[in-house]
N, C-alpha and C. Protein backbone atom coordinates (compact mmCIF):
# COMPACT_ATOMS: atom_id res chain seq x y z
N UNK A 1 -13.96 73.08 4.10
CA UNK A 1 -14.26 72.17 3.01
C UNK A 1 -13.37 72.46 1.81
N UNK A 2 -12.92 71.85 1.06
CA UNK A 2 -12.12 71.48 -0.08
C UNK A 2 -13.33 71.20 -1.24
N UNK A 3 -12.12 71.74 -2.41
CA UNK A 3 -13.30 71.89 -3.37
C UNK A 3 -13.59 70.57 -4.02
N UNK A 4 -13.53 69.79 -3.92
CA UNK A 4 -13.80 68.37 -3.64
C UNK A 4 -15.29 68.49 -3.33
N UNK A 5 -15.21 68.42 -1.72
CA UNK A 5 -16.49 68.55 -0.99
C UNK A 5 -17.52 69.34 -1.76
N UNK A 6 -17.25 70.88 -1.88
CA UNK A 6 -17.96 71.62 -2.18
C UNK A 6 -18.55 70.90 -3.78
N UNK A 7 -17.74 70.29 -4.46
CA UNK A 7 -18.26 69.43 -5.56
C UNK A 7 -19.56 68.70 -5.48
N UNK A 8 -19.14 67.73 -4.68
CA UNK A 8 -20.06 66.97 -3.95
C UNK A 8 -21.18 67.62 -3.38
N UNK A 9 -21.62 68.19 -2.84
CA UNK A 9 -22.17 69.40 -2.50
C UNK A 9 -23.43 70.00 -3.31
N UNK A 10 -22.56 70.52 -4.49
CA UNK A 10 -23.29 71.50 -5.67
C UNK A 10 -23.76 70.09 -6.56
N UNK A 11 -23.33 69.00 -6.43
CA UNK A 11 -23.96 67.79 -7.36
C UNK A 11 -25.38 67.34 -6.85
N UNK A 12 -25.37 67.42 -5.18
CA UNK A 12 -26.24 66.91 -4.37
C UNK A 12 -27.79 67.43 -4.77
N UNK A 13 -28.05 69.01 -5.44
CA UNK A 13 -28.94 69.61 -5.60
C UNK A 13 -29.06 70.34 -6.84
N UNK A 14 -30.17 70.84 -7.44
CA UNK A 14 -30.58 71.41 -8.61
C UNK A 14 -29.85 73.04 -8.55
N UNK A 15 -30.11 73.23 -6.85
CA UNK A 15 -29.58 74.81 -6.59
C UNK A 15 -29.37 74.73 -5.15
N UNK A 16 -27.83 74.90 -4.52
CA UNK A 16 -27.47 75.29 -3.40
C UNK A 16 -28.21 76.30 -2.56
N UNK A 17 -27.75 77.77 -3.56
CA UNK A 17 -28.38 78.77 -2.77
C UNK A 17 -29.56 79.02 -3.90
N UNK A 18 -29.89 80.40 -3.93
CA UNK A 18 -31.32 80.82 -4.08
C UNK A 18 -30.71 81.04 -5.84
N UNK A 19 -31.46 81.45 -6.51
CA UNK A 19 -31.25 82.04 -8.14
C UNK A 19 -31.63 83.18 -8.02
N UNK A 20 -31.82 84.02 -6.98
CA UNK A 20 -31.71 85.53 -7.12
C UNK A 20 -31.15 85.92 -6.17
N UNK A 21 -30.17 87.35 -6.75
CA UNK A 21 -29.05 87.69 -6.20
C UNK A 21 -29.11 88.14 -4.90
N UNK A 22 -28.26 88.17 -4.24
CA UNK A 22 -28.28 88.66 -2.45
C UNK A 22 -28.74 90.02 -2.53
N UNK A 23 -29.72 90.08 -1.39
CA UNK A 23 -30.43 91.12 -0.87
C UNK A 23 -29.19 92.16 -1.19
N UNK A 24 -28.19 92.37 -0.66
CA UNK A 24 -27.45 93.66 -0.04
C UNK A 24 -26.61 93.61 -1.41
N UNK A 25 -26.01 92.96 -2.37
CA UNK A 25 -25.70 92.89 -3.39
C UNK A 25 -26.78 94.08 -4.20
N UNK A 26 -28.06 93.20 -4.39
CA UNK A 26 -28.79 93.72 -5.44
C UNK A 26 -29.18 95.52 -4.55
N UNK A 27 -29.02 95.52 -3.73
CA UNK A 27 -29.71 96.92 -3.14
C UNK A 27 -28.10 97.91 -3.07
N UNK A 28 -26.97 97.71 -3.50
CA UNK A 28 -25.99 98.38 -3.93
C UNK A 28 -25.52 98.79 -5.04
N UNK A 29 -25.75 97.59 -5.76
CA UNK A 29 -25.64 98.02 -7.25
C UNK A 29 -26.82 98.04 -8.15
N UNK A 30 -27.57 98.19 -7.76
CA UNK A 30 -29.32 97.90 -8.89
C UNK A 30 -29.11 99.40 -9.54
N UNK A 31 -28.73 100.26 -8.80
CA UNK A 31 -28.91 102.06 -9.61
C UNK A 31 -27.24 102.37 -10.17
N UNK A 32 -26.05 101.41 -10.31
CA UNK A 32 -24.96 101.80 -10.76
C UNK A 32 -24.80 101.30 -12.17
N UNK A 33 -24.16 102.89 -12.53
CA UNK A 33 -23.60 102.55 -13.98
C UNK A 33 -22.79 100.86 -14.26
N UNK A 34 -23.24 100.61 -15.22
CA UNK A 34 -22.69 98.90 -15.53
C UNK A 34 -21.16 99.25 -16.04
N UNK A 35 -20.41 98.37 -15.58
CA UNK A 35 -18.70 98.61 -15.72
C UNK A 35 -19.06 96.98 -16.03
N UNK A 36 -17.57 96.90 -15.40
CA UNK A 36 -16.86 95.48 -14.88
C UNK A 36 -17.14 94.98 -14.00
N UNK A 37 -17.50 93.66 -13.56
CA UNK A 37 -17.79 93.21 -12.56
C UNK A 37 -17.22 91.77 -12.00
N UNK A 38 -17.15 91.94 -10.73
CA UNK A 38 -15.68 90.51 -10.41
C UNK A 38 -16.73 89.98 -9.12
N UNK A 39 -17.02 88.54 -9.05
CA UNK A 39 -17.75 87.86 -7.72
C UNK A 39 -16.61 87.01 -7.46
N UNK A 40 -16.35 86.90 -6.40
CA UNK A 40 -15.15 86.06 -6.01
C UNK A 40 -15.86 85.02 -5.09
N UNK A 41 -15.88 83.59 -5.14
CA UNK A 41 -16.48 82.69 -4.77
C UNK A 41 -17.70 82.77 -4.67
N UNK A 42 -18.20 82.84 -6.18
CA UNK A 42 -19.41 83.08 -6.93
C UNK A 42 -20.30 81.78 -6.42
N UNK A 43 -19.73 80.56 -6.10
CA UNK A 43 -20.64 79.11 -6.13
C UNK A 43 -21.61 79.04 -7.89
N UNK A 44 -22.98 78.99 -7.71
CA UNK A 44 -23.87 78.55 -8.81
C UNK A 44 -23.98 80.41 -9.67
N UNK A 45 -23.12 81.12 -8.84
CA UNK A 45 -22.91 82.25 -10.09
C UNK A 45 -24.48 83.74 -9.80
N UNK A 46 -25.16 83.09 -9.07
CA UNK A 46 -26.33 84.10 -8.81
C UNK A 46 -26.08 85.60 -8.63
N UNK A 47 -24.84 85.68 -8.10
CA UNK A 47 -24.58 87.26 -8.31
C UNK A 47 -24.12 88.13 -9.45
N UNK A 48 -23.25 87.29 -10.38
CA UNK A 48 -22.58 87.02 -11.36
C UNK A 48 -23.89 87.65 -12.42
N UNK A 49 -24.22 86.56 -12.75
CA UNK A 49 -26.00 86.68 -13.41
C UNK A 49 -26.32 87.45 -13.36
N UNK A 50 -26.69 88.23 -12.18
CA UNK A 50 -27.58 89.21 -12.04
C UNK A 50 -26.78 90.47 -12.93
N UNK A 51 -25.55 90.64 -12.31
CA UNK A 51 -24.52 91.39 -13.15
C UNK A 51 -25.08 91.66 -14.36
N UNK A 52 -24.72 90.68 -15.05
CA UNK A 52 -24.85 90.50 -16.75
C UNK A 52 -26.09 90.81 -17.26
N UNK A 53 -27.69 90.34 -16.29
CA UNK A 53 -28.45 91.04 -16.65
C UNK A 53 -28.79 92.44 -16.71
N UNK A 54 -27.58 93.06 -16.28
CA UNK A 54 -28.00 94.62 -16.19
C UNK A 54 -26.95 95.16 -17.12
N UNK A 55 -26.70 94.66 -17.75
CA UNK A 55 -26.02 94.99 -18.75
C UNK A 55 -24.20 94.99 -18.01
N UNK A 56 -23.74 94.62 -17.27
CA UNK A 56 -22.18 94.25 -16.70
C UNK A 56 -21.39 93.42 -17.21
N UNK A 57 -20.28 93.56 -17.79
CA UNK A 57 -19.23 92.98 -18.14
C UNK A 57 -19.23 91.70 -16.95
N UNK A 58 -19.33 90.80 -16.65
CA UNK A 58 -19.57 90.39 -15.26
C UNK A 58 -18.30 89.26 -15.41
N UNK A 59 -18.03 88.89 -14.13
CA UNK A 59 -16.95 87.27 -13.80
C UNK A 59 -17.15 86.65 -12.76
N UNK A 60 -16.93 85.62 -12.89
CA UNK A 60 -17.25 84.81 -11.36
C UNK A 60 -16.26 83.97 -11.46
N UNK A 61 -15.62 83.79 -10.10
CA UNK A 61 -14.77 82.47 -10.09
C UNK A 61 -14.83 82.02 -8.42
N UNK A 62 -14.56 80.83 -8.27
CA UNK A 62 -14.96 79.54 -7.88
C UNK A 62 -14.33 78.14 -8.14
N UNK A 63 -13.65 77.88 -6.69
CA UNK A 63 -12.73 76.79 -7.07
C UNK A 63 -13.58 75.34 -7.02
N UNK A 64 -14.96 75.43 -7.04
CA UNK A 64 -16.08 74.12 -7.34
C UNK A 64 -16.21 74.12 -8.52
N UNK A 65 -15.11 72.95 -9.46
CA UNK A 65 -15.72 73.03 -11.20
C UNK A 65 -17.29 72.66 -11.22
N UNK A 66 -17.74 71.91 -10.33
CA UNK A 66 -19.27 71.81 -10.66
C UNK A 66 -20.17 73.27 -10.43
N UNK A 67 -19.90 73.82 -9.35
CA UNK A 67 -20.78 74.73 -9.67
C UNK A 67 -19.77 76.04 -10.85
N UNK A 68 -19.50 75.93 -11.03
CA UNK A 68 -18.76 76.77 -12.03
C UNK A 68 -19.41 76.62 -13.54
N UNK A 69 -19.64 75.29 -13.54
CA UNK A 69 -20.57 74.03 -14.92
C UNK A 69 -21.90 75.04 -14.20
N UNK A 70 -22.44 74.78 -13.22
CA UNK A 70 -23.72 75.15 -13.36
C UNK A 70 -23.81 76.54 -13.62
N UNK A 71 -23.25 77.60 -13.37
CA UNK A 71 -23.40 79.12 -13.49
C UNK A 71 -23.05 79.31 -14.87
N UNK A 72 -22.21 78.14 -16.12
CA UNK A 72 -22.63 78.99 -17.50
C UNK A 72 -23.48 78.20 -17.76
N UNK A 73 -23.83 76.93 -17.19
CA UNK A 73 -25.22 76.15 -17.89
C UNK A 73 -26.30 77.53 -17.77
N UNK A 74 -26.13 77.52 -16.62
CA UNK A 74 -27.31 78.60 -16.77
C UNK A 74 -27.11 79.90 -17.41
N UNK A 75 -26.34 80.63 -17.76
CA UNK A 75 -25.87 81.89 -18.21
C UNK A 75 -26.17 81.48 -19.67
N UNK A 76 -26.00 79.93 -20.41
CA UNK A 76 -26.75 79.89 -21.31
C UNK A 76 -27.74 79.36 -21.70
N UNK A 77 -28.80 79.25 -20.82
CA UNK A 77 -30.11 79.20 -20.58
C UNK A 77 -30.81 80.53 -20.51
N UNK A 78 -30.32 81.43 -20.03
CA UNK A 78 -30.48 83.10 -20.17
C UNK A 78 -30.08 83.68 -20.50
N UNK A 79 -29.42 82.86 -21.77
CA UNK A 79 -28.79 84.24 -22.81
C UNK A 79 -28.18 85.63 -22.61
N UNK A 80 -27.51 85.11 -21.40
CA UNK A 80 -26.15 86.03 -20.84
C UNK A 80 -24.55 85.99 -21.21
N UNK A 81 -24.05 87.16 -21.46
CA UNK A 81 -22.56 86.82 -21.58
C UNK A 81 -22.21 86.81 -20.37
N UNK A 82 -21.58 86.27 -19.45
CA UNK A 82 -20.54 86.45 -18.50
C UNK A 82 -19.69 85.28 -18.41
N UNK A 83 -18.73 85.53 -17.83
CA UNK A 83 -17.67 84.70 -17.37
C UNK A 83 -17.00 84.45 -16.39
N UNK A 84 -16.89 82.79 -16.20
CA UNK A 84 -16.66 82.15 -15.36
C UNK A 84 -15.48 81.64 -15.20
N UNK A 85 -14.82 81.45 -14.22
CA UNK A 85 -13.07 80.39 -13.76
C UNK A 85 -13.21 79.52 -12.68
N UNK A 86 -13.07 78.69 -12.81
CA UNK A 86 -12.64 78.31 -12.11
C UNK A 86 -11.37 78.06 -11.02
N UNK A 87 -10.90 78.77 -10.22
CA UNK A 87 -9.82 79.29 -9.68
C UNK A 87 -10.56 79.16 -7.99
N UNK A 88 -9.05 78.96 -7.47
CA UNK A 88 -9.16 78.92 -5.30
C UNK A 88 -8.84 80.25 -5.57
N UNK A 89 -9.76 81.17 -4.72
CA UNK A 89 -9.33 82.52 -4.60
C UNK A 89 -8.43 83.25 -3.65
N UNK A 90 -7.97 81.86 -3.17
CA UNK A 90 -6.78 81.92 -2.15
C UNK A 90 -5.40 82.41 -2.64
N UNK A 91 -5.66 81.90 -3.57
CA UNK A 91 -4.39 82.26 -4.59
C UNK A 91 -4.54 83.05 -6.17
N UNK A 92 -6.07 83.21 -6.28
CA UNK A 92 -5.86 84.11 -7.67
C UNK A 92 -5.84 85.48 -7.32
N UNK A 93 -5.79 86.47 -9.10
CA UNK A 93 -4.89 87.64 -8.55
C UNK A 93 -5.76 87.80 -10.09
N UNK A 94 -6.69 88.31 -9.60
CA UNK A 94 -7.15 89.40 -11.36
C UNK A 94 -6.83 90.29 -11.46
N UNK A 95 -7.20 91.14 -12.23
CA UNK A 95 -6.14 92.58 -13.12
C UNK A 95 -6.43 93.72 -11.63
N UNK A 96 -5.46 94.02 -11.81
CA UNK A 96 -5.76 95.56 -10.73
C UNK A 96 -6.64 96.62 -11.23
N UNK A 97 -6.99 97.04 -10.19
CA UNK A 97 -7.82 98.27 -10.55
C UNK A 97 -8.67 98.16 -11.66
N UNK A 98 -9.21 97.13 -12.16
CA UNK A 98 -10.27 96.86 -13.32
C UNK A 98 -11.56 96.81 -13.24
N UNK A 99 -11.78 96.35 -11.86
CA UNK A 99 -13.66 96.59 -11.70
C UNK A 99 -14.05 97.63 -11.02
N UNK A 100 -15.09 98.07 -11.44
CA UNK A 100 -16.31 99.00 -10.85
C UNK A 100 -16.95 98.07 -9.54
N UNK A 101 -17.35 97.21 -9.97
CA UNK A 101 -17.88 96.65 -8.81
C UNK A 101 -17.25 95.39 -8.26
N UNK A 102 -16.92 94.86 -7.01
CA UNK A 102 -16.53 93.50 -6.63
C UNK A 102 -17.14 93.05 -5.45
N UNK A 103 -17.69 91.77 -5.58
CA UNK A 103 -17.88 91.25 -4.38
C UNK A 103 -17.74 89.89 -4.08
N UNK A 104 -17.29 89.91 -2.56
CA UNK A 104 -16.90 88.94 -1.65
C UNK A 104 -18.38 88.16 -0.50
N UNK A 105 -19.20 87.58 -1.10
CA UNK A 105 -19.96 86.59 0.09
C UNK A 105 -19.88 85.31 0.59
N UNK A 106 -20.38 85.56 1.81
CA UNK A 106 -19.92 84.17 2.67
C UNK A 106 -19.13 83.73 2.18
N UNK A 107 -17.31 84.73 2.27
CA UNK A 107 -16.20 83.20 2.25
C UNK A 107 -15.74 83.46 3.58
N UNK A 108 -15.86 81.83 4.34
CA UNK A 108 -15.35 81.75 5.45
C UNK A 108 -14.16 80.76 5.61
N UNK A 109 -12.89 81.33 5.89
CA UNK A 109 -11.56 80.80 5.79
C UNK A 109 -11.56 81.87 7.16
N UNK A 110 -9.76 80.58 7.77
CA UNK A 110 -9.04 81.34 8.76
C UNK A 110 -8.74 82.85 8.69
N UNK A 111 -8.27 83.49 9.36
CA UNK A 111 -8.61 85.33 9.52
C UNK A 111 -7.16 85.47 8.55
N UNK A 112 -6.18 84.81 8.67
CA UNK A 112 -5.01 85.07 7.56
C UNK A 112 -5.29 85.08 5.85
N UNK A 113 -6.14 83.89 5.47
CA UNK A 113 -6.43 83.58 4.37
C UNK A 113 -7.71 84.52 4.15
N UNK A 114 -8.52 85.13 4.91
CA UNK A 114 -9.88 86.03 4.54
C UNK A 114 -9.10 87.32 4.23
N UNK A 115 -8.05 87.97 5.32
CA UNK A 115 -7.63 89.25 5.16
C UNK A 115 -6.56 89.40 3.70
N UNK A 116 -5.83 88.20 3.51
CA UNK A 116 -5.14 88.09 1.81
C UNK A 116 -6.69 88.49 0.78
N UNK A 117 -7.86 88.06 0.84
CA UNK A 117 -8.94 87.73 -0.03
C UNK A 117 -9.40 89.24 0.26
N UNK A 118 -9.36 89.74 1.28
CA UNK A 118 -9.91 91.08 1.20
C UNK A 118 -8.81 91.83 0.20
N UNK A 119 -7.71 91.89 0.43
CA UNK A 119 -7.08 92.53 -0.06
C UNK A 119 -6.73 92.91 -1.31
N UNK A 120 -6.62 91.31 -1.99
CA UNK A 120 -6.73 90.93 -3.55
C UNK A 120 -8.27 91.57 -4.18
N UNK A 121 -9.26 91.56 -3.04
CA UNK A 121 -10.45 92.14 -3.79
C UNK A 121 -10.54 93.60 -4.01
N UNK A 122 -9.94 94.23 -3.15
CA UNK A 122 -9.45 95.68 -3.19
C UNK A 122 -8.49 96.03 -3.82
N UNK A 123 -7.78 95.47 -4.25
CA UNK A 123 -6.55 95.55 -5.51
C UNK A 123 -7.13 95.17 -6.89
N UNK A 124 -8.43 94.75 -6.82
CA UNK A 124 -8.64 94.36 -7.91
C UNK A 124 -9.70 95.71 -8.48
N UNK A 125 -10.58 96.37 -7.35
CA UNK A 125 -11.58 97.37 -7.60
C UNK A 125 -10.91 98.92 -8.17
N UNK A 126 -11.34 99.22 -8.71
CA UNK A 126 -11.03 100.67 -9.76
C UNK A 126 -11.98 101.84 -8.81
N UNK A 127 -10.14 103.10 -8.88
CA UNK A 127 -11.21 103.89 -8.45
C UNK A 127 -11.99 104.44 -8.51
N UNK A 128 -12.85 104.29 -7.20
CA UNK A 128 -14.57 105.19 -7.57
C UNK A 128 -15.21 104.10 -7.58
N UNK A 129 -15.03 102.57 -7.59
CA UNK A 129 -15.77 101.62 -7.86
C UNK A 129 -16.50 101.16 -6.46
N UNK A 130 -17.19 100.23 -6.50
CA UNK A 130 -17.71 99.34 -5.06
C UNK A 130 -17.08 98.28 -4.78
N UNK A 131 -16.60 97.92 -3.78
CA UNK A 131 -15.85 96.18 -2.87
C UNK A 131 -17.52 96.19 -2.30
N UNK A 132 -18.26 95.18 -2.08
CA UNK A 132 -19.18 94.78 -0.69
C UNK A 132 -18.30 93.19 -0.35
N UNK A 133 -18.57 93.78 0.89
CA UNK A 133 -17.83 92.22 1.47
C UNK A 133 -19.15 91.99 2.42
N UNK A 134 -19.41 90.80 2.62
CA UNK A 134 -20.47 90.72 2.77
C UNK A 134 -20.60 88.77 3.93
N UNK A 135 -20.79 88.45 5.25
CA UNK A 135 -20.40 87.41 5.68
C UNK A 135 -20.96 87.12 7.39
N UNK A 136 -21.03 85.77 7.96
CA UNK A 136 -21.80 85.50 8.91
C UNK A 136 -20.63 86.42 9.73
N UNK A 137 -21.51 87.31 10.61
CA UNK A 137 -20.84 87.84 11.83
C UNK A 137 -20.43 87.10 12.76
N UNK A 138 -19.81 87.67 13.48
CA UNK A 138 -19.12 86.33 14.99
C UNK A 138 -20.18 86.84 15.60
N UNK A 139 -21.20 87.80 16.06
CA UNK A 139 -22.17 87.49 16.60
C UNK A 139 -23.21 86.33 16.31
N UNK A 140 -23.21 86.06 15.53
CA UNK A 140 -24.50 85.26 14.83
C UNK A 140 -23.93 84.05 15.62
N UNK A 141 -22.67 83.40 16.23
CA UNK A 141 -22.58 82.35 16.23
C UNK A 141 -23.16 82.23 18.11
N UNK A 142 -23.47 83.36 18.47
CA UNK A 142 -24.63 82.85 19.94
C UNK A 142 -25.45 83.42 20.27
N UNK A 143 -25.82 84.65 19.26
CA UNK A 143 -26.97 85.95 18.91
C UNK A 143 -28.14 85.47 17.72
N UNK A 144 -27.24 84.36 16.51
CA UNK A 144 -28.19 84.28 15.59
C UNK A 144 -27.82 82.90 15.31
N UNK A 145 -28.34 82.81 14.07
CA UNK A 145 -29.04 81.13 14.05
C UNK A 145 -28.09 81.00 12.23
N UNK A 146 -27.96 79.83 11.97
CA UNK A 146 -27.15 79.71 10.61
C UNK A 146 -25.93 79.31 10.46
N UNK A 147 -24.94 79.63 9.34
CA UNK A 147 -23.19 79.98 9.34
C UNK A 147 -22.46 78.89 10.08
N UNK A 148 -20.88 79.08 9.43
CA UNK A 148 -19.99 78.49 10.41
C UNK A 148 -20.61 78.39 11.63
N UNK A 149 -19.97 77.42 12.52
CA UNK A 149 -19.91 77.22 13.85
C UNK A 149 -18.81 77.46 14.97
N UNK A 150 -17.82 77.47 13.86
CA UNK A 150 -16.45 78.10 14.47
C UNK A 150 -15.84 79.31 14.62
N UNK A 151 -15.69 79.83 15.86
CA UNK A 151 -15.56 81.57 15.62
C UNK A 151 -14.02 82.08 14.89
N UNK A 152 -13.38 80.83 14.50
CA UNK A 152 -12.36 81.20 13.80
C UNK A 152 -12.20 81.60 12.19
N UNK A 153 -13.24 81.40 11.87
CA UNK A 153 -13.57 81.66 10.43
C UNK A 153 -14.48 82.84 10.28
N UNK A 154 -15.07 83.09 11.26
CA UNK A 154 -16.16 84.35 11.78
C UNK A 154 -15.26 85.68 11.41
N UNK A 155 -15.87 86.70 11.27
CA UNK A 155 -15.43 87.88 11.45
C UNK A 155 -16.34 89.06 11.58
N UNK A 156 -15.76 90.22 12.29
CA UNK A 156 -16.82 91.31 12.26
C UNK A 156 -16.30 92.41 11.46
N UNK A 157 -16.99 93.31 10.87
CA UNK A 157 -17.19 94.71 10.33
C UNK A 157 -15.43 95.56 10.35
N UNK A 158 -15.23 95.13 11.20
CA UNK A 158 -14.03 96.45 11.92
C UNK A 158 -13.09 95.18 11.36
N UNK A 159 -13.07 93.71 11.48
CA UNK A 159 -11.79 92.92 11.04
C UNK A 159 -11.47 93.49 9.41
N UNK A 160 -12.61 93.45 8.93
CA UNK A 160 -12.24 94.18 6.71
C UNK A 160 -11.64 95.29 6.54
N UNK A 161 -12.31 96.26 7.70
CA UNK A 161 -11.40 98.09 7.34
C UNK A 161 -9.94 97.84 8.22
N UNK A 162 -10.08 96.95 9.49
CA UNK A 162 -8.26 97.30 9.32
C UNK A 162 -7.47 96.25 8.55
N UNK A 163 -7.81 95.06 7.50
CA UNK A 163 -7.26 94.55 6.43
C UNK A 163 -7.04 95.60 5.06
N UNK A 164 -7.90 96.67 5.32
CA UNK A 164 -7.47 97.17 3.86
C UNK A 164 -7.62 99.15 4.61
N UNK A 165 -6.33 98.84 5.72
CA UNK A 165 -7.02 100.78 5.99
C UNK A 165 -7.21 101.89 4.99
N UNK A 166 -6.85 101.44 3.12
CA UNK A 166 -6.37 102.56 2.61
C UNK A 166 -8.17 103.16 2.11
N UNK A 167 -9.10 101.59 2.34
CA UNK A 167 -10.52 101.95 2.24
C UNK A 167 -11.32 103.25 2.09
N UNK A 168 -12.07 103.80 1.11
CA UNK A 168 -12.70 104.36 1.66
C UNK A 168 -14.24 104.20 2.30
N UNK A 169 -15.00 104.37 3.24
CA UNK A 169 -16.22 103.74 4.04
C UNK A 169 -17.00 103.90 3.65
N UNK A 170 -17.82 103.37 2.83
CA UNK A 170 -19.29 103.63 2.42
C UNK A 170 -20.52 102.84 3.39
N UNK A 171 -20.29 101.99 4.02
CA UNK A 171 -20.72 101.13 4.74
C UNK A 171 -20.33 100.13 5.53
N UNK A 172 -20.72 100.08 7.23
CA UNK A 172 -19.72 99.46 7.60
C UNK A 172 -20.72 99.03 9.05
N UNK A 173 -21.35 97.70 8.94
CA UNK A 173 -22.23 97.61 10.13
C UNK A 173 -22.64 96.03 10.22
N UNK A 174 -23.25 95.63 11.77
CA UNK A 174 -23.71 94.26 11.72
C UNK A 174 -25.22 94.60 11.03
N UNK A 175 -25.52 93.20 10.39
CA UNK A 175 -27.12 93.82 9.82
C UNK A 175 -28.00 92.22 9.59
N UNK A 176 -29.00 92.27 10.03
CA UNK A 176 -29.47 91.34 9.98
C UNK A 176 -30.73 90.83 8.86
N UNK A 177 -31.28 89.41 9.15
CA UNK A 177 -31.81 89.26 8.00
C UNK A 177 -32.49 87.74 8.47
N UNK A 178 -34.03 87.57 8.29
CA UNK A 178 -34.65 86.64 8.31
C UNK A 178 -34.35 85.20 7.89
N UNK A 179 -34.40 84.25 8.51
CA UNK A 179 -34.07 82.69 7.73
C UNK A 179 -35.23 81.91 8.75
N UNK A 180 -35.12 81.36 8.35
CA UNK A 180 -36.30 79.74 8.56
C UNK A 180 -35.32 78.67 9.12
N UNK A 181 -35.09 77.74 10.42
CA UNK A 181 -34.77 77.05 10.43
C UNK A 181 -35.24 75.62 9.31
N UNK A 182 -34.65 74.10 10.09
CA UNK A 182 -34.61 73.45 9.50
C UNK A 182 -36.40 72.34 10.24
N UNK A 183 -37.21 73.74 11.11
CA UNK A 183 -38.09 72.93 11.38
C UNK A 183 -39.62 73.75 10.99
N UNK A 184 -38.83 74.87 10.12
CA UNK A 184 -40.16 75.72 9.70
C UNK A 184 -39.97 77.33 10.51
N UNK A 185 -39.34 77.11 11.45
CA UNK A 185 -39.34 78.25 12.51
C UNK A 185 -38.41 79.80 11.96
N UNK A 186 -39.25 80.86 11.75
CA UNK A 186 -38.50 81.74 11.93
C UNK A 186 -37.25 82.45 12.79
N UNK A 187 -36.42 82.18 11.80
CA UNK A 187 -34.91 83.14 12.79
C UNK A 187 -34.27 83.94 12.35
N UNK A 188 -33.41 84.69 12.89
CA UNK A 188 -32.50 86.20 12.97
C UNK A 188 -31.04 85.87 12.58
N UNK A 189 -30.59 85.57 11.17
CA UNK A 189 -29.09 85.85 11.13
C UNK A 189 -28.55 87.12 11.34
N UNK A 190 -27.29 87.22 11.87
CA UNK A 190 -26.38 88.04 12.01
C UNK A 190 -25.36 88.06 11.09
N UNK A 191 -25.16 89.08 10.13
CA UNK A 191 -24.20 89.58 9.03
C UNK A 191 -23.45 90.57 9.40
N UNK A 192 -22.12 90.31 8.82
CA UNK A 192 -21.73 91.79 8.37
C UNK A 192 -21.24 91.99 7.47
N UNK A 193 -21.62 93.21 7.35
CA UNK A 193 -21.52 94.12 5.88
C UNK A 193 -20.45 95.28 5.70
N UNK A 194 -19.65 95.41 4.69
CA UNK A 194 -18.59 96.34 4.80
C UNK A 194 -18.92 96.67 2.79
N UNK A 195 -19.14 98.15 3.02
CA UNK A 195 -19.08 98.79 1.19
C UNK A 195 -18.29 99.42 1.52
N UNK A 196 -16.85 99.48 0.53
CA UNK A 196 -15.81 100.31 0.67
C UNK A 196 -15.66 100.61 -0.70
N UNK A 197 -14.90 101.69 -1.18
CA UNK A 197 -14.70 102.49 -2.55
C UNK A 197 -13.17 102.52 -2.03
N UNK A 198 -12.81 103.33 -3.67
CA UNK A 198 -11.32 103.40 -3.63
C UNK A 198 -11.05 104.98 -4.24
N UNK A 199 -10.35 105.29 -3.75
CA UNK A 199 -9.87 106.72 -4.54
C UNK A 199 -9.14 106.98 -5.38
């Protein structure tokens, strides 16, 4: 999808995803000292937010100007500083080595354009800081229920550490997580999760 679509999209509803931050997000950084903080295809900014409420220098960018509009509508509705761009993160390039914390969820692009995005996100993290990359596993697409449908945009655990071998491993596994289909029914996504630091 083109950020067009994704426009269209974030117009369609009050809130895409949820207004509180991702499980594995908030259970990595909830006990870290507040730095800098970088979400790279932030969408409506929920991780972003959460940032800023803990006192984080926070940023989000996101090549959907609408949801980009909605994450400072709301940032000033809650009397948060953070900041937002709008930028394809295909091609942006923030300061090196400047954040403590960065994270990458559900972006699903071809394995050329994900492993550039890993990389830029790890060029961007300071050492000692946190990367979580965070995204539907290629299992999920006949193990679990959700995500792309195409296993070309898929990736697993082991595709992020050999995009960035200079990593160091803090976490590195498939992990799953409850969803509701679209008929009420409980189901099992398949994620994976990669926390890497830098030295």
């Amino acid at each position: 999808m083109d950020s067009s679509q994704w426009d269209e999209r974030y117009s369609a509803s009050e809130l895409v995803w949820s207004a509180d931050p991702n499980t594995f997000v908030r259970e990595t950084f909830a006990d870290t000292k507040p730095g800098r903080a970088l979400d790279l295809g932030c969408g409506e900014g929920r991780n972003t937010l959460w940032f800023a409420k803990l006192g984080w220098k926070a940023e989000g960018v996101d090549f959907s100007a609408v949801a980009i509009e909605k994450a400072r509508s709301l940032a000033n509705q809650q009397g948060l500083d953070a900041r937002f761009t709008v930028a394809d993160i295909t091609s942006y390039e923030p300061e090196k080595e400047a954040y403590e914390s960065v994270v990458v969820c559900y972006i699903h692009l071809e394995c050329t354009l994900m492993e550039s995005i890993w990389q830029m996100a790890f060029r961007a993290l300071a050492p000692n800081g946190k990367l979580l990359i965070l995204g539907h596993d290629l299992d999920n697409l006949i193990h679990g229920t959700g995500g792309p449908q195409d296993s070309s945009v898929l990736f697993e655990p082991n595709d992020v550490l050999e995009a960035i071998p200079d990593a160091v491993v803090i976490r590195s596994e498939k992990v799953t997580r409850k969803v509701t289909d679209s008929f009420g029914q409980p189901k099992t996504a398949i994620d994976a999760l990669v926390i890497v630091s830098k030295e």
